[in-house]
Structures are given as structure tokens and as C-alpha cells.
PDB file of N, CA and C in Angstrom:
ATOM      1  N   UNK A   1       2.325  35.732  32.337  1.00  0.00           N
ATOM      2  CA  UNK A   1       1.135  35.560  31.535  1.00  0.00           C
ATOM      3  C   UNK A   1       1.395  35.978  30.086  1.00  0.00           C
ATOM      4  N   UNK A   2       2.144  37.253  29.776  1.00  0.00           N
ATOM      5  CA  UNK A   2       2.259  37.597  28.488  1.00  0.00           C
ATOM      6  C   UNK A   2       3.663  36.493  28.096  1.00  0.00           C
ATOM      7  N   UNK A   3       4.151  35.885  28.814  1.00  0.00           N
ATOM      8  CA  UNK A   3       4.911  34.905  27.409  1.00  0.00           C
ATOM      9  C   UNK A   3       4.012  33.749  27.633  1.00  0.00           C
ATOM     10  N   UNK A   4       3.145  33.177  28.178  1.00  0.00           N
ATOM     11  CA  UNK A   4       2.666  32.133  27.451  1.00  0.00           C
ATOM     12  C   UNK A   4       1.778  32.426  26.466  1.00  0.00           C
ATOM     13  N   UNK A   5       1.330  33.496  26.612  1.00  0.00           N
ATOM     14  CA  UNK A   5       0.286  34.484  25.447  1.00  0.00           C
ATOM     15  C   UNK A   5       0.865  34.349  24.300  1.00  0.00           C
ATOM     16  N   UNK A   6       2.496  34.345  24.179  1.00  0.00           N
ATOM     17  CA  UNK A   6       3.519  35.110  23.019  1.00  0.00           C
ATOM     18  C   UNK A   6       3.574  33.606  22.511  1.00  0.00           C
ATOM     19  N   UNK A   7       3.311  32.559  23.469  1.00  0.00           N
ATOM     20  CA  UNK A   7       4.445  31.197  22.721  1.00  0.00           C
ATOM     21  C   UNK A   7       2.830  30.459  22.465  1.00  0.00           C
ATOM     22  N   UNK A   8       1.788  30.462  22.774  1.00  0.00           N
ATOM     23  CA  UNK A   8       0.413  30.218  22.426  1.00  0.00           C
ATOM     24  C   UNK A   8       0.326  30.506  20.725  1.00  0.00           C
ATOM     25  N   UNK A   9       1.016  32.079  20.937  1.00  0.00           N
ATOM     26  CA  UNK A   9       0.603  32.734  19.458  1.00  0.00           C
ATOM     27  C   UNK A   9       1.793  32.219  18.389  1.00  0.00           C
ATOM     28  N   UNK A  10       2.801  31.822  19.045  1.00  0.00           N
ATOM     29  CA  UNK A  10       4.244  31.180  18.194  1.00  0.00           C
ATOM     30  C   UNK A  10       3.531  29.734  17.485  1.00  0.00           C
ATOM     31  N   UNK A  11       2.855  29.169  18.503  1.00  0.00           N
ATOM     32  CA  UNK A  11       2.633  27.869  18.215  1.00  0.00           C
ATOM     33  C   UNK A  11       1.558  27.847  17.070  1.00  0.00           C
ATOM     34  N   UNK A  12       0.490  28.898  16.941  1.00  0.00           N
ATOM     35  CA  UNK A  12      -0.824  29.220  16.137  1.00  0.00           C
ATOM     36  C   UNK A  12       0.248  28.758  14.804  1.00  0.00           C
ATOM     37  N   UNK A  13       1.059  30.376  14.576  1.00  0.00           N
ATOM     38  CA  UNK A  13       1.691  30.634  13.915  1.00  0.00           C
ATOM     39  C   UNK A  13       2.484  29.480  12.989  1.00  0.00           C
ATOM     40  N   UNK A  14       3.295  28.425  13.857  1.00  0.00           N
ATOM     41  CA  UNK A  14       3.880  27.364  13.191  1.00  0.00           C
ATOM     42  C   UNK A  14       3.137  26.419  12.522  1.00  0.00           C
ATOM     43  N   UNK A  15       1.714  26.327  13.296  1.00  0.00           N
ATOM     44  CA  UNK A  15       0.673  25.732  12.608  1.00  0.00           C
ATOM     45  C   UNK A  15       0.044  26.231  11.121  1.00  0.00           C
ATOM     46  N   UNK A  16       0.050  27.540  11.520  1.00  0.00           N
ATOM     47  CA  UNK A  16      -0.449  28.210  10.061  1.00  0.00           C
ATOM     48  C   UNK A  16       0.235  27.871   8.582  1.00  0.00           C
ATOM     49  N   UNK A  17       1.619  27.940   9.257  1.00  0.00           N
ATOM     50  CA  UNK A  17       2.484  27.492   8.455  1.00  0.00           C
ATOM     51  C   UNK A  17       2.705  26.133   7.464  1.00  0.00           C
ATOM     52  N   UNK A  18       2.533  26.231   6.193  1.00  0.00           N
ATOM     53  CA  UNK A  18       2.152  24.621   5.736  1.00  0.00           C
ATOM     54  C   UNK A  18       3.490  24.318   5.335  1.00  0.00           C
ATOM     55  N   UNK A  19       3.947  23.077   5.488  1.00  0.00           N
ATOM     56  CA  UNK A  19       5.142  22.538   5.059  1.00  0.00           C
ATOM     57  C   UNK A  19       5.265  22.187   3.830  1.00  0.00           C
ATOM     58  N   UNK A  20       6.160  22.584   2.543  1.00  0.00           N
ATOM     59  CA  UNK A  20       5.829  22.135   1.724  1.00  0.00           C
ATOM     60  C   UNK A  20       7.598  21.312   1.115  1.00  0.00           C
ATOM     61  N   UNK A  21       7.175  20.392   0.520  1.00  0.00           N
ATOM     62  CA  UNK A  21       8.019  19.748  -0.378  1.00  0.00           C
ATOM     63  C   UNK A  21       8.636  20.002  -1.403  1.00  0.00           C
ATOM     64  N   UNK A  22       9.733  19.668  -1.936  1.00  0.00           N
ATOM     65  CA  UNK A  22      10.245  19.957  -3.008  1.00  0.00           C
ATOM     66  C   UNK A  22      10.108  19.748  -4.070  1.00  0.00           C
ATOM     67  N   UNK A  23       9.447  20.123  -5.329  1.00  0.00           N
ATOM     68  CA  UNK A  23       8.885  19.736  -6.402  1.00  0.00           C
ATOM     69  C   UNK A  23       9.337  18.557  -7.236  1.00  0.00           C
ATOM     70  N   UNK A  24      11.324  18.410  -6.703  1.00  0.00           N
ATOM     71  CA  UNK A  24      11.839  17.219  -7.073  1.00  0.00           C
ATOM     72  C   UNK A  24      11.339  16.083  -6.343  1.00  0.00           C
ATOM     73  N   UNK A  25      10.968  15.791  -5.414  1.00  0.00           N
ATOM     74  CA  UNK A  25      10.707  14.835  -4.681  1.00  0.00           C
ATOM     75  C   UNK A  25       9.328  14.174  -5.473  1.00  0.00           C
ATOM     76  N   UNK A  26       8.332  15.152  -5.831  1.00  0.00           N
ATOM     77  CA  UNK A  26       7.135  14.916  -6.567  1.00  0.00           C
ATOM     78  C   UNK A  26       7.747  14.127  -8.063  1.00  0.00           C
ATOM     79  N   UNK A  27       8.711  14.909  -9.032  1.00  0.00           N
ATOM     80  CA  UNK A  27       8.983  14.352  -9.900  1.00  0.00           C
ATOM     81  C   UNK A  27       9.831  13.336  -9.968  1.00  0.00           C
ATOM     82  N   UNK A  28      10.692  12.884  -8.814  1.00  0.00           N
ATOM     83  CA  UNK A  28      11.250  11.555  -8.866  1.00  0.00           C
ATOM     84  C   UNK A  28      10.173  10.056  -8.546  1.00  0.00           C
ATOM     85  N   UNK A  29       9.259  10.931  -7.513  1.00  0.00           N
ATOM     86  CA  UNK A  29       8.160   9.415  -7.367  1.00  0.00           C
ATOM     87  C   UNK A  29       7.242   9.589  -8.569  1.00  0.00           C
ATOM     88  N   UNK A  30       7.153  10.351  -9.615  1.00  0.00           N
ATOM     89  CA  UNK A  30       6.358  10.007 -11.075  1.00  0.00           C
ATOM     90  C   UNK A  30       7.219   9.325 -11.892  1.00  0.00           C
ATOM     91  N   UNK A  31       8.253   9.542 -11.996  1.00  0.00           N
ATOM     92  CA  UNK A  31       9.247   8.725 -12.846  1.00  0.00           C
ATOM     93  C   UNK A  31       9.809   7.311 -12.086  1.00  0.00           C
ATOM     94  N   UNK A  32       9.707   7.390 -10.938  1.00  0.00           N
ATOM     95  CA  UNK A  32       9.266   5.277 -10.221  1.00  0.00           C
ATOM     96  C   UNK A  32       7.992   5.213 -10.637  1.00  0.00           C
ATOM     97  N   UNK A  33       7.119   6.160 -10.676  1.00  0.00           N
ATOM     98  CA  UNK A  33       5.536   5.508 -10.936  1.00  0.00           C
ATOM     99  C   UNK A  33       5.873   4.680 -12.131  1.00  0.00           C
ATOM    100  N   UNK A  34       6.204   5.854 -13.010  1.00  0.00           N
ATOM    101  CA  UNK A  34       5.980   5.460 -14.653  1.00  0.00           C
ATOM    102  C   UNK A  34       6.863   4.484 -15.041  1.00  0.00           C
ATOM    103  N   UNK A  35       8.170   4.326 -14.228  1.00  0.00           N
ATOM    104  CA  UNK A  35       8.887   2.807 -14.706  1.00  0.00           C
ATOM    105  C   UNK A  35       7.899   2.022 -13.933  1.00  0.00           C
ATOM    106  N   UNK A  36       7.737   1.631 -13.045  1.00  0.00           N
ATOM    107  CA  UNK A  36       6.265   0.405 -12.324  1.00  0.00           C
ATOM    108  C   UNK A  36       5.541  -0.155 -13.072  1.00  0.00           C
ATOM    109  N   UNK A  37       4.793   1.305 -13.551  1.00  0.00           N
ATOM    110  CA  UNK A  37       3.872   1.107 -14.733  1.00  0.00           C
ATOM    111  C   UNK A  37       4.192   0.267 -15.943  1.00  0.00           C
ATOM    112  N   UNK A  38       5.230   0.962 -16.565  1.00  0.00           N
ATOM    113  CA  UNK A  38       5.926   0.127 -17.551  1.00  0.00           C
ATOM    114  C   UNK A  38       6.126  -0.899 -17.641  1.00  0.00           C
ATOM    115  N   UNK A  39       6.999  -1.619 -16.477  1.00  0.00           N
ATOM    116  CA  UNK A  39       7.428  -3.089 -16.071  1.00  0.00           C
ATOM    117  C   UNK A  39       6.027  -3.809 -16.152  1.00  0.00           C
ATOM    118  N   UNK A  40       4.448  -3.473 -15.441  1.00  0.00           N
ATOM    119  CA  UNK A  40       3.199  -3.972 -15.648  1.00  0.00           C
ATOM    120  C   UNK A  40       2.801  -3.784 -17.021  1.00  0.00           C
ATOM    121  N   UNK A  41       3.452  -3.280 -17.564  1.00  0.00           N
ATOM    122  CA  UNK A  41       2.597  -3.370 -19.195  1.00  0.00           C
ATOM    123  C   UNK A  41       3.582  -4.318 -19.827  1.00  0.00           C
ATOM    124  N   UNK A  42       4.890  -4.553 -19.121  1.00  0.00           N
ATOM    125  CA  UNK A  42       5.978  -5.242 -19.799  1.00  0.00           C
ATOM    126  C   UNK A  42       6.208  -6.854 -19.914  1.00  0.00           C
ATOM    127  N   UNK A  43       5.188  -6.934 -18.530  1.00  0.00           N
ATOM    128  CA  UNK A  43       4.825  -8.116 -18.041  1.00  0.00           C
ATOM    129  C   UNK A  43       3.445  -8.714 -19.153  1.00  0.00           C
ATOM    130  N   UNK A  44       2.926  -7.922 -19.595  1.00  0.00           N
ATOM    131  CA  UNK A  44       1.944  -8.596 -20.363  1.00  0.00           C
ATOM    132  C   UNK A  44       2.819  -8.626 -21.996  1.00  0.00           C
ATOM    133  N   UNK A  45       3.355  -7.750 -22.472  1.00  0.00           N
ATOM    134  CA  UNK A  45       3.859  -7.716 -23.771  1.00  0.00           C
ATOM    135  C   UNK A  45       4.680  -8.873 -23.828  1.00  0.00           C
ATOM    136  N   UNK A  46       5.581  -9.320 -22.892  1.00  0.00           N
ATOM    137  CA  UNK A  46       6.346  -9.961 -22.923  1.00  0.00           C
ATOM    138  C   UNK A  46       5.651 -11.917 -22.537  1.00  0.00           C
ATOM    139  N   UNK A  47       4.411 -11.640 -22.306  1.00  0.00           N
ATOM    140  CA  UNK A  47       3.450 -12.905 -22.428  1.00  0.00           C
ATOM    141  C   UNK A  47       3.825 -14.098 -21.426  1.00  0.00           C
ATOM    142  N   UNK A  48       4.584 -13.106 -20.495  1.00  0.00           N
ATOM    143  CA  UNK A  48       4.734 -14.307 -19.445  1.00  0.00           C
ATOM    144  C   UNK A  48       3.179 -15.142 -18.358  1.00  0.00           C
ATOM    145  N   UNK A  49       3.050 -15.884 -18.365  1.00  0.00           N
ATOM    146  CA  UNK A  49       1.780 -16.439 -17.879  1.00  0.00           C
ATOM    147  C   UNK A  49       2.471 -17.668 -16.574  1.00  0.00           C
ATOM    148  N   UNK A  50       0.968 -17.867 -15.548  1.00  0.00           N
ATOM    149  CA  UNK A  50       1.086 -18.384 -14.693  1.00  0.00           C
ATOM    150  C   UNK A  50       1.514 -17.448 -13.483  1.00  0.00           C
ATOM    151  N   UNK A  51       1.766 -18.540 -12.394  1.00  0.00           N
ATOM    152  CA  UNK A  51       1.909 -17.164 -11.090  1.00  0.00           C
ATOM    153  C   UNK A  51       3.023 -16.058 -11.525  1.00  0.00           C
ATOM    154  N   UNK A  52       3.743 -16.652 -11.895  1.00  0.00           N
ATOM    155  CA  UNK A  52       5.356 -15.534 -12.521  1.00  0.00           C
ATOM    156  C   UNK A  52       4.473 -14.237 -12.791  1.00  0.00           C
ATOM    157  N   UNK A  53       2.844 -14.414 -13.748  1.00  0.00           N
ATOM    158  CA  UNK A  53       3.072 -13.103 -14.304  1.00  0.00           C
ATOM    159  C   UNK A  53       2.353 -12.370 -13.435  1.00  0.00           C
ATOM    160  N   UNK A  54       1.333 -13.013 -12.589  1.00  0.00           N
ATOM    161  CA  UNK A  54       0.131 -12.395 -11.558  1.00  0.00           C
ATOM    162  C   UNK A  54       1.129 -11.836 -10.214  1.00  0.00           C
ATOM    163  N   UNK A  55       2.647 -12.405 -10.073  1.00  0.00           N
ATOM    164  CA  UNK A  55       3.146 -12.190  -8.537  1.00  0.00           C
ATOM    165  C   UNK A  55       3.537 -10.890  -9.414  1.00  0.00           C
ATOM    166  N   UNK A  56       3.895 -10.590 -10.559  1.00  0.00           N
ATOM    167  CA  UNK A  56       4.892  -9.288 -11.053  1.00  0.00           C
ATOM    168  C   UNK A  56       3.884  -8.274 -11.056  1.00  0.00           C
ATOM    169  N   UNK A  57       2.692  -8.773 -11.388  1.00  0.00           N
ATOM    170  CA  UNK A  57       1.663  -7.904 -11.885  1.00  0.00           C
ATOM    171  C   UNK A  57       0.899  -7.411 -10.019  1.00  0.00           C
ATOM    172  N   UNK A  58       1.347  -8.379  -8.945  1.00  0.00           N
ATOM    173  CA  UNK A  58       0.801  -7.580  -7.566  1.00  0.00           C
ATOM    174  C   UNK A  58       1.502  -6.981  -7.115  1.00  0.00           C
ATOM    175  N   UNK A  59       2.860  -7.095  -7.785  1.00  0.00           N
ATOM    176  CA  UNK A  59       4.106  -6.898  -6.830  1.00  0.00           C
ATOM    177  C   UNK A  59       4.051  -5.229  -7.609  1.00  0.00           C
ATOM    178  N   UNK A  60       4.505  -5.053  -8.767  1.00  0.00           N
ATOM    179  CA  UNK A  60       4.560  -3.722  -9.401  1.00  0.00           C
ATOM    180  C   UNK A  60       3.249  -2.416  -8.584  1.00  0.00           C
ATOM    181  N   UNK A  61       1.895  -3.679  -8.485  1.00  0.00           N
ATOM    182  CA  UNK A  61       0.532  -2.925  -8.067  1.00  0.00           C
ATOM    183  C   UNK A  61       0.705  -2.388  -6.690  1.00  0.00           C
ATOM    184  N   UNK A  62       1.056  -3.252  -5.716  1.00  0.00           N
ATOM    185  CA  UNK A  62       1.717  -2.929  -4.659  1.00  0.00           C
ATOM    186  C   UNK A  62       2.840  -1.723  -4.395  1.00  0.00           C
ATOM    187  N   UNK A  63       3.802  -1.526  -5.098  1.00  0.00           N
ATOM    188  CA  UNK A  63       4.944  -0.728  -5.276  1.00  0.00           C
ATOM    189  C   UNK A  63       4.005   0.714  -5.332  1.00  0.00           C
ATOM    190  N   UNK A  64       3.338   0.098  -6.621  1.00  0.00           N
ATOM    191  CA  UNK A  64       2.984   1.933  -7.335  1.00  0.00           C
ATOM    192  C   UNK A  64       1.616   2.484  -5.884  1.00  0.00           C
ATOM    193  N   UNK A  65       0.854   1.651  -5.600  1.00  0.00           N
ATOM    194  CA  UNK A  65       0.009   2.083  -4.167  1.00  0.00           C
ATOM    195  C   UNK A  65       0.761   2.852  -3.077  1.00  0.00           C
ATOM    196  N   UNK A  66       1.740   2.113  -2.614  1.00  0.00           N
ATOM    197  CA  UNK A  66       2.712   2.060  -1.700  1.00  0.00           C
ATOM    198  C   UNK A  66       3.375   3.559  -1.934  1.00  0.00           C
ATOM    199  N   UNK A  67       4.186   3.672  -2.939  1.00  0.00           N
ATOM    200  CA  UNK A  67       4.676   5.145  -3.094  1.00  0.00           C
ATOM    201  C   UNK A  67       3.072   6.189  -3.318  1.00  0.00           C
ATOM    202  N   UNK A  68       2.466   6.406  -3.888  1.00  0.00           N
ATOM    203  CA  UNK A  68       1.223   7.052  -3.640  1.00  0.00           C
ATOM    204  C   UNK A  68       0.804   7.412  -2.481  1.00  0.00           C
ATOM    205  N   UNK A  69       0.640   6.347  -1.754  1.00  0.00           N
ATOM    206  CA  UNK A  69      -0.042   6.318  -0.049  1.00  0.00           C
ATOM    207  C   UNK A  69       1.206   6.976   0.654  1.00  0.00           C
ATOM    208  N   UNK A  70       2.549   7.369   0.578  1.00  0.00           N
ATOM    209  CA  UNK A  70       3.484   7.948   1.652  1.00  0.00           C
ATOM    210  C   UNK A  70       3.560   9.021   1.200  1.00  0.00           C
ATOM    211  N   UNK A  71       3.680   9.315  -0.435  1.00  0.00           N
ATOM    212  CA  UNK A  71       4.005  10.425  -1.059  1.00  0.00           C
ATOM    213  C   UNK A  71       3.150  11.598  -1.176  1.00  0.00           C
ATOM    214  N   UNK A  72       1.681  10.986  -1.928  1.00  0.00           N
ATOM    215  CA  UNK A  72       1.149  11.728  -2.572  1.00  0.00           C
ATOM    216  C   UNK A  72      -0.021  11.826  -1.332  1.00  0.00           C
ATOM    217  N   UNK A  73      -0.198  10.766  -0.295  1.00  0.00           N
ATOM    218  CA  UNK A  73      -1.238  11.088   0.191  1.00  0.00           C
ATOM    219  C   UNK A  73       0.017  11.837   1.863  1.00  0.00           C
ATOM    220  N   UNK A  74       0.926  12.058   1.749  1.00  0.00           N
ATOM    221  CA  UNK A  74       1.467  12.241   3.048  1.00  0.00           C
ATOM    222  C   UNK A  74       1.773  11.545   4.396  1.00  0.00           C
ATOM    223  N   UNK A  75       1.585  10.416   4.064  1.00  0.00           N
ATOM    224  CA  UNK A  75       1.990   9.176   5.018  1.00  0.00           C
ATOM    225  C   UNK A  75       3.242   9.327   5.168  1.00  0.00           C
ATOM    226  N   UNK A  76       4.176   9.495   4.619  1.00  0.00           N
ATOM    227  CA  UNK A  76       5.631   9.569   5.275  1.00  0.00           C
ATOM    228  C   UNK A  76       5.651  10.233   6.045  1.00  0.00           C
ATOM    229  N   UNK A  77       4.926  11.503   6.333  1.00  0.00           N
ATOM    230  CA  UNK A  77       5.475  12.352   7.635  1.00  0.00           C
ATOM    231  C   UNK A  77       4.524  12.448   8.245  1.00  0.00           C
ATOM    232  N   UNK A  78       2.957  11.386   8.411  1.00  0.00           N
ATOM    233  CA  UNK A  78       2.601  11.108   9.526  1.00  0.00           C
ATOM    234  C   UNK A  78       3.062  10.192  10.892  1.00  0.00           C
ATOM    235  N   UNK A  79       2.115  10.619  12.102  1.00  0.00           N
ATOM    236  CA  UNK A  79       2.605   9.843  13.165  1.00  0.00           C
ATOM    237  C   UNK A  79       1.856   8.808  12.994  1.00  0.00           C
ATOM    238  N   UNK A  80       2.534   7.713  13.607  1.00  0.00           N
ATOM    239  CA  UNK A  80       2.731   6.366  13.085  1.00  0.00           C
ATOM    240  C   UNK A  80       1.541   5.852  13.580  1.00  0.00           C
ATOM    241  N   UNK A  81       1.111   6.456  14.381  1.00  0.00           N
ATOM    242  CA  UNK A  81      -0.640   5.802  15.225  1.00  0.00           C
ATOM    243  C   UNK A  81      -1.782   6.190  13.695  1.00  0.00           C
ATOM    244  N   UNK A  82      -1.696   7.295  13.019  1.00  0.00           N
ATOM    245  CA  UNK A  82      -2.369   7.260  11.956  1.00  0.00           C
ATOM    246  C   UNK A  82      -1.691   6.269  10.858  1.00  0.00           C
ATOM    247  N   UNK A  83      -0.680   6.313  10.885  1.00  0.00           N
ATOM    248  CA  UNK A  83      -0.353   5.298   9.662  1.00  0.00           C
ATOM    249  C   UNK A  83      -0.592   3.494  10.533  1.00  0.00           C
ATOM    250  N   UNK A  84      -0.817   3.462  11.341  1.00  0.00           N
ATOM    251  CA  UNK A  84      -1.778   2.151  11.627  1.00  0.00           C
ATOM    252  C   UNK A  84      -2.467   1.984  11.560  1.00  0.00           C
ATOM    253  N   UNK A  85      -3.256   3.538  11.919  1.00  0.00           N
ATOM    254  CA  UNK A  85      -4.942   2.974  11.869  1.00  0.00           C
ATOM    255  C   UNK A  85      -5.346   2.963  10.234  1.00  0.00           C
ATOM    256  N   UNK A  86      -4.758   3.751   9.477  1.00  0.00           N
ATOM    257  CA  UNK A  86      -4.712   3.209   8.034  1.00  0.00           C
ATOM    258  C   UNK A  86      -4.564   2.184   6.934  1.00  0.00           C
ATOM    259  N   UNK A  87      -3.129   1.427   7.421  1.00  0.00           N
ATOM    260  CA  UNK A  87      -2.646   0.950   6.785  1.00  0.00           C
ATOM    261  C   UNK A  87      -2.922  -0.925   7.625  1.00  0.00           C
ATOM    262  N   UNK A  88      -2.925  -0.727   8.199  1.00  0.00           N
ATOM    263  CA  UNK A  88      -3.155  -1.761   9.162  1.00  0.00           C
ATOM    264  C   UNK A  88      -4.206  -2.690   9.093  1.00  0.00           C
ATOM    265  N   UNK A  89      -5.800  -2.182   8.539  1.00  0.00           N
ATOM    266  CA  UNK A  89      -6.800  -2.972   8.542  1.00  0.00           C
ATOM    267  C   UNK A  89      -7.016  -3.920   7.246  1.00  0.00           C
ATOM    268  N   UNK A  90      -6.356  -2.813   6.196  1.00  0.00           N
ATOM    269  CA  UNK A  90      -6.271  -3.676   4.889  1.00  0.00           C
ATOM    270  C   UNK A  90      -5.302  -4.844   4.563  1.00  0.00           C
ATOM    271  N   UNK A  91      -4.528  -4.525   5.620  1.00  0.00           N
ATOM    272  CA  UNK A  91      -3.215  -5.462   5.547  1.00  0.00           C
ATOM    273  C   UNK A  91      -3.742  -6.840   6.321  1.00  0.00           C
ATOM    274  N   UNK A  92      -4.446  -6.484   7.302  1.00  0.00           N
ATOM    275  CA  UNK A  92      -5.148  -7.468   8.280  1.00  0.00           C
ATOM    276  C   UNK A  92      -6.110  -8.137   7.243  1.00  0.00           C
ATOM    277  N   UNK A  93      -6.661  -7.331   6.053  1.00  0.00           N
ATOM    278  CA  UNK A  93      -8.025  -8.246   5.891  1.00  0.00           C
ATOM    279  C   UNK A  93      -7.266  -9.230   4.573  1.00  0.00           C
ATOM    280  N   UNK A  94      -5.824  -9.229   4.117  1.00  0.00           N
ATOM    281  CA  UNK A  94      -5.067  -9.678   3.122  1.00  0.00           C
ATOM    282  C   UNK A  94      -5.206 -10.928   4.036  1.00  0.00           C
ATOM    283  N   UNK A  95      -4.471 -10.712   5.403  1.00  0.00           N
ATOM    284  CA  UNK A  95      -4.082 -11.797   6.183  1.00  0.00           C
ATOM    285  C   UNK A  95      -5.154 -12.915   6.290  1.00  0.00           C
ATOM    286  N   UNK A  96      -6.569 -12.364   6.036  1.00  0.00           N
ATOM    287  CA  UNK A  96      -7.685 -13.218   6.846  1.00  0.00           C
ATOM    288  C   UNK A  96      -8.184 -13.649   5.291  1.00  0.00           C
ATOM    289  N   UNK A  97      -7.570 -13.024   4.202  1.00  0.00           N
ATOM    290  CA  UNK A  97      -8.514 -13.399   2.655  1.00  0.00           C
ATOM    291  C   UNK A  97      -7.049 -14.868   2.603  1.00  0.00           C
ATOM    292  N   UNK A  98      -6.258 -14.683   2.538  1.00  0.00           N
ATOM    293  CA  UNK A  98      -5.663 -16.086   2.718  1.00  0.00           C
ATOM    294  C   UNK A  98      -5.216 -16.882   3.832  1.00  0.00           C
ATOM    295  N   UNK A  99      -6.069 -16.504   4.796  1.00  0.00           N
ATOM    296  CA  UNK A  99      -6.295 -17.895   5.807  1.00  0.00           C
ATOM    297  C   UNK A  99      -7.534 -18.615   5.163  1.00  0.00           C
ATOM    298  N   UNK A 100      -8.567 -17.482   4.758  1.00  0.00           N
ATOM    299  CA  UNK A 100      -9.502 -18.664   4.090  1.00  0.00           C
ATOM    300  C   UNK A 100      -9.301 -18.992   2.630  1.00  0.00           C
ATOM    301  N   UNK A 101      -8.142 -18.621   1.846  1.00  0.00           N
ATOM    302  CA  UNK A 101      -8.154 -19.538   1.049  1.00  0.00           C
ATOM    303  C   UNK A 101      -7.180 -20.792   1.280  1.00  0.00           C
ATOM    304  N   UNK A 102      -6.263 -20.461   2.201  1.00  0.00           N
ATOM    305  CA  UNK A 102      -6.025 -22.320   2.597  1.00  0.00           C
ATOM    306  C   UNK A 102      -6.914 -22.877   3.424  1.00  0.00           C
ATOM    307  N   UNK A 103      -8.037 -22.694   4.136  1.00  0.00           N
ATOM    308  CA  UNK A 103      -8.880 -23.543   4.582  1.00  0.00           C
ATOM    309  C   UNK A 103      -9.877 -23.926   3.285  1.00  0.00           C
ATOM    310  N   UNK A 104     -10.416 -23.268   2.370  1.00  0.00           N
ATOM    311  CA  UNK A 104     -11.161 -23.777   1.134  1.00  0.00           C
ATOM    312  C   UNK A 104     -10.661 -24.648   0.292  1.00  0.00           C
ATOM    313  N   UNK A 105      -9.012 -24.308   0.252  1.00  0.00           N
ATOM    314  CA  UNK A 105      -8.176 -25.728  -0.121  1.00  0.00           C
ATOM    315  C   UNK A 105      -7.766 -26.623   0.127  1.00  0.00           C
ATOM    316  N   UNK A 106      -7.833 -26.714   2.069  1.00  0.00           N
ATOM    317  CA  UNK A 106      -7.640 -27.908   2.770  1.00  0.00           C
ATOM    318  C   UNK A 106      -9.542 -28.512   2.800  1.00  0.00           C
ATOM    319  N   UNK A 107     -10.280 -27.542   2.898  1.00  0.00           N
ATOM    320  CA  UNK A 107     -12.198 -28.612   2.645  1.00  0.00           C
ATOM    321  C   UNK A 107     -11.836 -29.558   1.520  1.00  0.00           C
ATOM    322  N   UNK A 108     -11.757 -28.738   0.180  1.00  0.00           N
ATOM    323  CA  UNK A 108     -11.767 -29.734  -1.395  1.00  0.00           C
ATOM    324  C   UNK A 108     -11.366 -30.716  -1.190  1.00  0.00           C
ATOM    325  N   UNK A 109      -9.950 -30.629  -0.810  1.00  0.00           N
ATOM    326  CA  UNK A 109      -8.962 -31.822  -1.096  1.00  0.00           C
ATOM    327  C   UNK A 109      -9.566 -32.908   0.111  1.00  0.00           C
ATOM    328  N   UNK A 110      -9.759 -32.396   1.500  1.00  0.00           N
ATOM    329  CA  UNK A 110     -10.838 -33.244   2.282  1.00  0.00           C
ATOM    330  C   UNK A 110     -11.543 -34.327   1.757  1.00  0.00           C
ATOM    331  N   UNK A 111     -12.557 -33.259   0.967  1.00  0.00           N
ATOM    332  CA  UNK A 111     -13.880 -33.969   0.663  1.00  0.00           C
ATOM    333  C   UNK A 111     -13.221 -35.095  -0.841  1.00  0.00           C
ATOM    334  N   UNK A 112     -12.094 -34.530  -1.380  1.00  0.00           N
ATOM    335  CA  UNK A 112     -11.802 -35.500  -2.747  1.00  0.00           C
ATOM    336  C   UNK A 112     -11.260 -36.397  -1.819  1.00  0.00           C
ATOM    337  N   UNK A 113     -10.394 -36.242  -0.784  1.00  0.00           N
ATOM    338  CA  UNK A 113     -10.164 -37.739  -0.589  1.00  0.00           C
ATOM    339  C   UNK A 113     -11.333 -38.871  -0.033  1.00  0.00           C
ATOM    340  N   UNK A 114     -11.877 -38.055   0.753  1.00  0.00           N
ATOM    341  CA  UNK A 114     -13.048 -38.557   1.459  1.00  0.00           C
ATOM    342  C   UNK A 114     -13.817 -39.502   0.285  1.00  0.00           C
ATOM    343  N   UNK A 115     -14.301 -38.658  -0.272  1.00  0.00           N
ATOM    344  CA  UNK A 115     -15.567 -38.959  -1.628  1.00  0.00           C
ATOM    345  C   UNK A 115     -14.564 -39.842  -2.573  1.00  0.00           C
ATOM    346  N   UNK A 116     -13.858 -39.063  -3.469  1.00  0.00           N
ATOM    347  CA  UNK A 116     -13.195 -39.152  -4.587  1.00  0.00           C
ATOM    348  C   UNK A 116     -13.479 -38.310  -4.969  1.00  0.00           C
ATOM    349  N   UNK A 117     -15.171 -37.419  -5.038  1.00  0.00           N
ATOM    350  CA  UNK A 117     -15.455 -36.023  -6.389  1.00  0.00           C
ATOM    351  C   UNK A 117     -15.952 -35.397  -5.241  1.00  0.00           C
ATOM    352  N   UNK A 118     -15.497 -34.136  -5.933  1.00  0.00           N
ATOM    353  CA  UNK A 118     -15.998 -33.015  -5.165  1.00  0.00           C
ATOM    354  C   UNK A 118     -17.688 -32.472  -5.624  1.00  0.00           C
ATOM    355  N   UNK A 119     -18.403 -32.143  -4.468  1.00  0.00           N
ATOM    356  CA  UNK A 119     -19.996 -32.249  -4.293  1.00  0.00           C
ATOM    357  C   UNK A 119     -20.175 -31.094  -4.644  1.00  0.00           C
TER     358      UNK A 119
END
């Protein structure tokens, strides 16, 4: 009885205990932030237009979220059932925002061939 008492109180104990990170780890994902960042401000200075500049400008947006959400919010060293139930629904509702935009682009083109003008 007194060692499961002892390893009850071991376990409190390891819990109490907060894990902490290395302050470099913090300052290497600010300095990827801040190049990300950059490259998105670089993308407009540099006046590239059309999808080229909107895929650089989701892709950078994506990156800098992405390190945030593992880093800063602790997703890297969660268990992976929380990082589904997290990460998972928004990713799902990406999936379902462009299924309906190729069905809104297969209606138009429908109805233009159908018609000729769209109603």
C-alpha cells in the first residue's frame, strides 16, 4: 500500500512539474516568422499579380499559422487525438469551401452553355 501511495505521489509530482523549452527554440521560430513575413510584404513590393501573387500570399499565411499553432500554441508535443480534433475541422471545412466552388463553376458554365447569359 505505501508504494503505490509513494508512486501516486511521484506521478502528482511529475505533473506539477512544467516542461519548459529552450528560449532558442522560441527565437529561431520568430526569425522564420519574420522572414515569412517579409517574403508577404515582398510579394506585394515586388507587384507580382494574379494567382502567382495570392498562392505566395496563402502559402507564406499558411507557413506563419502553421509554426504558431505547434510552437507557440504547443501542438508539437500534443497527443495526436487533440491535434485532430483541432486541426482537422478547419482543414475539412477548406475541403468542403472548394468542393463548392467547383460546383458554382460547373452551374455558370451550365447555365452559359445552356442559355448563352448567365441569369
Amino acid at each position: 500500500m505505501a508504494q503505490v501511495a509513494m508512486h501516486a505521489q511521484e506521478q502528482v509530482q511529475e505533473q506539477e512539474q512544467h516542461q519548459q523549452h529552450p528560449i532558442r527554440l522560441y527565437l529561431v521560430v520568430w526569425g522564420f516568422l519574420f522572414i515569412l513575413s517579409a517574403g508577404s510584404y515582398l510579394v506585394d513590393y515586388v507587384g507580382l499579380q494574379g494567382y502567382l501573387r495570392w498562392s505566395l500570399i496563402l502559402l507564406f499565411m499558411i507557413l506563419k499559422a502553421g509554426l504558431i499553432v505547434a510552437v507557440f500554441m504547443h501542438m508539437a508535443w500534443e497527443r495526436l487525438a487533440l491535434v485532430y480534433a483541432i486541426l482537422l475541422p478547419p482543414l475539412l471545412v477548406l475541403v468542403f469551401v472548394a468542393m463548392m466552388v467547383s460546383e458554382s463553376n460547373y452551374t455558370i458554365f451550365t447555365r452559359m452553355a445552356v442559355s448563352g447569359t448567365v441569369q
